[in-house]
C-alpha atoms as a PDB file:
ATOM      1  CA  UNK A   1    -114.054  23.522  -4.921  1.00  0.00           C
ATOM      2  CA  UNK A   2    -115.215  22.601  -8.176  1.00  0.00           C
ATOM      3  CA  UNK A   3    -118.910  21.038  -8.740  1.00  0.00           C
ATOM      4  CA  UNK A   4    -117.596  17.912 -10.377  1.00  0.00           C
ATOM      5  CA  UNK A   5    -114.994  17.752  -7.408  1.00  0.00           C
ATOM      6  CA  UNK A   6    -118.287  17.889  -5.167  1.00  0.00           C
ATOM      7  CA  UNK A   7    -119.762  15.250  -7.405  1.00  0.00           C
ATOM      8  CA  UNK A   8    -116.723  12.845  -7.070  1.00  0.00           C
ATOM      9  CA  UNK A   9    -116.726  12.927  -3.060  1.00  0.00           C
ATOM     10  CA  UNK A  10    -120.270  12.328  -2.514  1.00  0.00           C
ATOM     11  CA  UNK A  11    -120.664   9.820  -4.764  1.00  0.00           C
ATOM     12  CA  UNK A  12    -117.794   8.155  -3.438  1.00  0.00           C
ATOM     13  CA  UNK A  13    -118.337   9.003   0.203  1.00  0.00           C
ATOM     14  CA  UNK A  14    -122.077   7.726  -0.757  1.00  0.00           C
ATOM     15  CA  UNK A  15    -121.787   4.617  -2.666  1.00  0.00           C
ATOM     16  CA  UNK A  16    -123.991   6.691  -5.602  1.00  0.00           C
ATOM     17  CA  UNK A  17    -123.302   5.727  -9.431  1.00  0.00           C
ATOM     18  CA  UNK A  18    -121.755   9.188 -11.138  1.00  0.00           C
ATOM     19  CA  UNK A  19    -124.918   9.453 -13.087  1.00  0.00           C
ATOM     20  CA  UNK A  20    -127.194  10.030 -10.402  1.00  0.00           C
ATOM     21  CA  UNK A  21    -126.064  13.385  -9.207  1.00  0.00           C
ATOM     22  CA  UNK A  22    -124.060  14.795 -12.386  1.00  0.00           C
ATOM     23  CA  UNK A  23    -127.330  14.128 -14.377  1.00  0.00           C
ATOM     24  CA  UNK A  24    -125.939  12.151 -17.000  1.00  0.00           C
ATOM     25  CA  UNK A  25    -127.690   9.907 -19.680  1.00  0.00           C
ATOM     26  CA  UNK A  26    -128.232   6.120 -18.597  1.00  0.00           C
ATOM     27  CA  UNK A  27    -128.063   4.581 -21.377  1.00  0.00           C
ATOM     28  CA  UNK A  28    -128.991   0.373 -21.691  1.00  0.00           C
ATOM     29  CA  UNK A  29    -129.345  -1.729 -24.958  1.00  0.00           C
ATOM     30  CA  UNK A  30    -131.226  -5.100 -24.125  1.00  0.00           C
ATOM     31  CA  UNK A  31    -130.909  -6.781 -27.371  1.00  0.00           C
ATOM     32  CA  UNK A  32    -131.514  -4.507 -30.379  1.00  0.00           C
ATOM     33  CA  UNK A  33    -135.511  -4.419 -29.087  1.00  0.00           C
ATOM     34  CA  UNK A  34    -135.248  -2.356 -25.810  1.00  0.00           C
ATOM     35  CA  UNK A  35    -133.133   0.639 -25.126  1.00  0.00           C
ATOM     36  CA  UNK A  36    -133.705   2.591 -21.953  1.00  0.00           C
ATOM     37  CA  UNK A  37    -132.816   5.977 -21.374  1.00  0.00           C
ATOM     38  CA  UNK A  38    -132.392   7.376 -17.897  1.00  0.00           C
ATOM     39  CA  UNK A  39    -131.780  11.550 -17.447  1.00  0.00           C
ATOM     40  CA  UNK A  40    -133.249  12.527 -20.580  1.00  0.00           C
ATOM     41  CA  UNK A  41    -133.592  16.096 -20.979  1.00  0.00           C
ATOM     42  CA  UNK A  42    -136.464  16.075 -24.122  1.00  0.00           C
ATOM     43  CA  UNK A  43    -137.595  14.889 -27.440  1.00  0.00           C
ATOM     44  CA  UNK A  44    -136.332  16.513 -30.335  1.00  0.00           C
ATOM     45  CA  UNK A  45    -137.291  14.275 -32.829  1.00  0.00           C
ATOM     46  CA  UNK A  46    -139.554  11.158 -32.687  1.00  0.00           C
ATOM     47  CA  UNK A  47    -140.286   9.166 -35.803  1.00  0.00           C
ATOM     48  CA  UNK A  48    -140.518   5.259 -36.381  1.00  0.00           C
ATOM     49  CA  UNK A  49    -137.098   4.967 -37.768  1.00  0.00           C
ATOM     50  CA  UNK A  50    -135.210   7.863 -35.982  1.00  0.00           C
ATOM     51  CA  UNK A  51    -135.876   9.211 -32.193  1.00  0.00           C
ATOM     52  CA  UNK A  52    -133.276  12.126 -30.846  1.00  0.00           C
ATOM     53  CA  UNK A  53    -133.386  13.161 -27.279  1.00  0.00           C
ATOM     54  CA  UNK A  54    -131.716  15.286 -25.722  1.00  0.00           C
ATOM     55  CA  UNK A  55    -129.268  14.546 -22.676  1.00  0.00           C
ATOM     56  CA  UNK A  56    -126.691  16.431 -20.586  1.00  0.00           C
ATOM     57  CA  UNK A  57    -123.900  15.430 -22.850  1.00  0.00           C
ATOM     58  CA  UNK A  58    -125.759  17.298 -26.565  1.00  0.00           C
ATOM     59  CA  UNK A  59    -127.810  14.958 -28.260  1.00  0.00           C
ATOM     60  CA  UNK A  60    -128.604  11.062 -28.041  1.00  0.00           C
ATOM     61  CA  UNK A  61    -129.439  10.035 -32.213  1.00  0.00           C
ATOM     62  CA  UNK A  62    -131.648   6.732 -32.141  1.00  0.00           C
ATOM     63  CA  UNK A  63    -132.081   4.790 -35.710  1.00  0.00           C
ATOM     64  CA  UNK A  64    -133.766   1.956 -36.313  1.00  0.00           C
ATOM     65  CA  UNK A  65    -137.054   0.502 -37.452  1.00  0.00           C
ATOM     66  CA  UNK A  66    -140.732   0.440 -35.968  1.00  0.00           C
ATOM     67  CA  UNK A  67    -139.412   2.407 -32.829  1.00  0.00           C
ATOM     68  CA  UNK A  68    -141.912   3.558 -30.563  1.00  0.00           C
ATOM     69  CA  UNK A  69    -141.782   4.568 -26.855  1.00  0.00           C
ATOM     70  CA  UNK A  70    -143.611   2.002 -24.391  1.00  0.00           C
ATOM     71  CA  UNK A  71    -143.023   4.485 -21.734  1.00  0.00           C
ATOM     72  CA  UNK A  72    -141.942   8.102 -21.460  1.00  0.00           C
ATOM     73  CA  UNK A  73    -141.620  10.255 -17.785  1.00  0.00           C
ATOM     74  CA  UNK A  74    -139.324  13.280 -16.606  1.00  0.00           C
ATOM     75  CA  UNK A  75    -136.756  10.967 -15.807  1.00  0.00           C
ATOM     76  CA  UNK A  76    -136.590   7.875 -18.221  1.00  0.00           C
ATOM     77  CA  UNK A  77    -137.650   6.864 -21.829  1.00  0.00           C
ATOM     78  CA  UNK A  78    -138.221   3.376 -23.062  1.00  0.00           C
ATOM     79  CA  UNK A  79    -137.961   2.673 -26.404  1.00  0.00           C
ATOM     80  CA  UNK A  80    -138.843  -0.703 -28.514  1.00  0.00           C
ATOM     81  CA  UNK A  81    -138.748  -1.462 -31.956  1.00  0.00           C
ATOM     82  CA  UNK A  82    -135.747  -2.659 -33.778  1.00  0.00           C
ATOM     83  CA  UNK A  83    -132.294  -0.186 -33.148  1.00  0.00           C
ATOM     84  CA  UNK A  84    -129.805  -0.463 -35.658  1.00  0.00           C
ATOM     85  CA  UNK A  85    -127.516   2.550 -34.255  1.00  0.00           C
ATOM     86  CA  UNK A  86    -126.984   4.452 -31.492  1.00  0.00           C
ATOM     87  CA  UNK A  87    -124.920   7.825 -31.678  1.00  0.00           C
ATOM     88  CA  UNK A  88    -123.860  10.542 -29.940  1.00  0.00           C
ATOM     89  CA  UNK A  89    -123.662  14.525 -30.825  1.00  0.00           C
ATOM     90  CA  UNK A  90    -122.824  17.618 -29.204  1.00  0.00           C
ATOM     91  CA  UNK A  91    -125.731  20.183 -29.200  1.00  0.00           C
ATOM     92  CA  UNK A  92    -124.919  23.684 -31.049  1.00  0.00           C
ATOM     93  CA  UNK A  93    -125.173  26.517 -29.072  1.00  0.00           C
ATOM     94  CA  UNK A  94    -127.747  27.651 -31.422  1.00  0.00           C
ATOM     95  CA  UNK A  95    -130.456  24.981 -30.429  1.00  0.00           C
END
């Protein structure tokens, strides 16, 4: 049995969002002020108008203006500042 077969029975037999066990990026956008990340996997870049993280899925690209992270632990990242994009890449194998 596959581990994303696994992940699809507990979760289900559970109750548990997908995310929780597969280790995927939680993302939320409150507004264009607050983003929260949940199941970040690092900073690769942090800047006031660009922030890059990565996540299990390659990399999470962050634009905007004044951001800035209010808090930052193994698990989640909150960003604030003004966001005017949000985008997704893969991650080369050579990162």
């Amino acid at each position: 049995m596959g581990k994303s077969r696994i992940v699809d029975i507990a979760t289900a037999g559970l109750e548990l969002p997908p995310d929780l066990l597969s280790g995927a990026a939680r993302i939320t956008l409150l507004g264009r002020e607050l983003l929260k990340v949940i199941n970040h996997r690092g900073i690769v870049i942090y800047e006031p108008e660009q922030i890059i993280l990565r996540i299990s899925e390659g990399r999470l690209l962050i634009y905007g203006k004044k951001l800035a992270m209010s808090e930052l632990n193994d698990e989640q990242m909150i960003v604030e500042g003004y966001v005017d994009s949000i985008a997704f890449e893969e991650e080369n194998d050579e990162d």
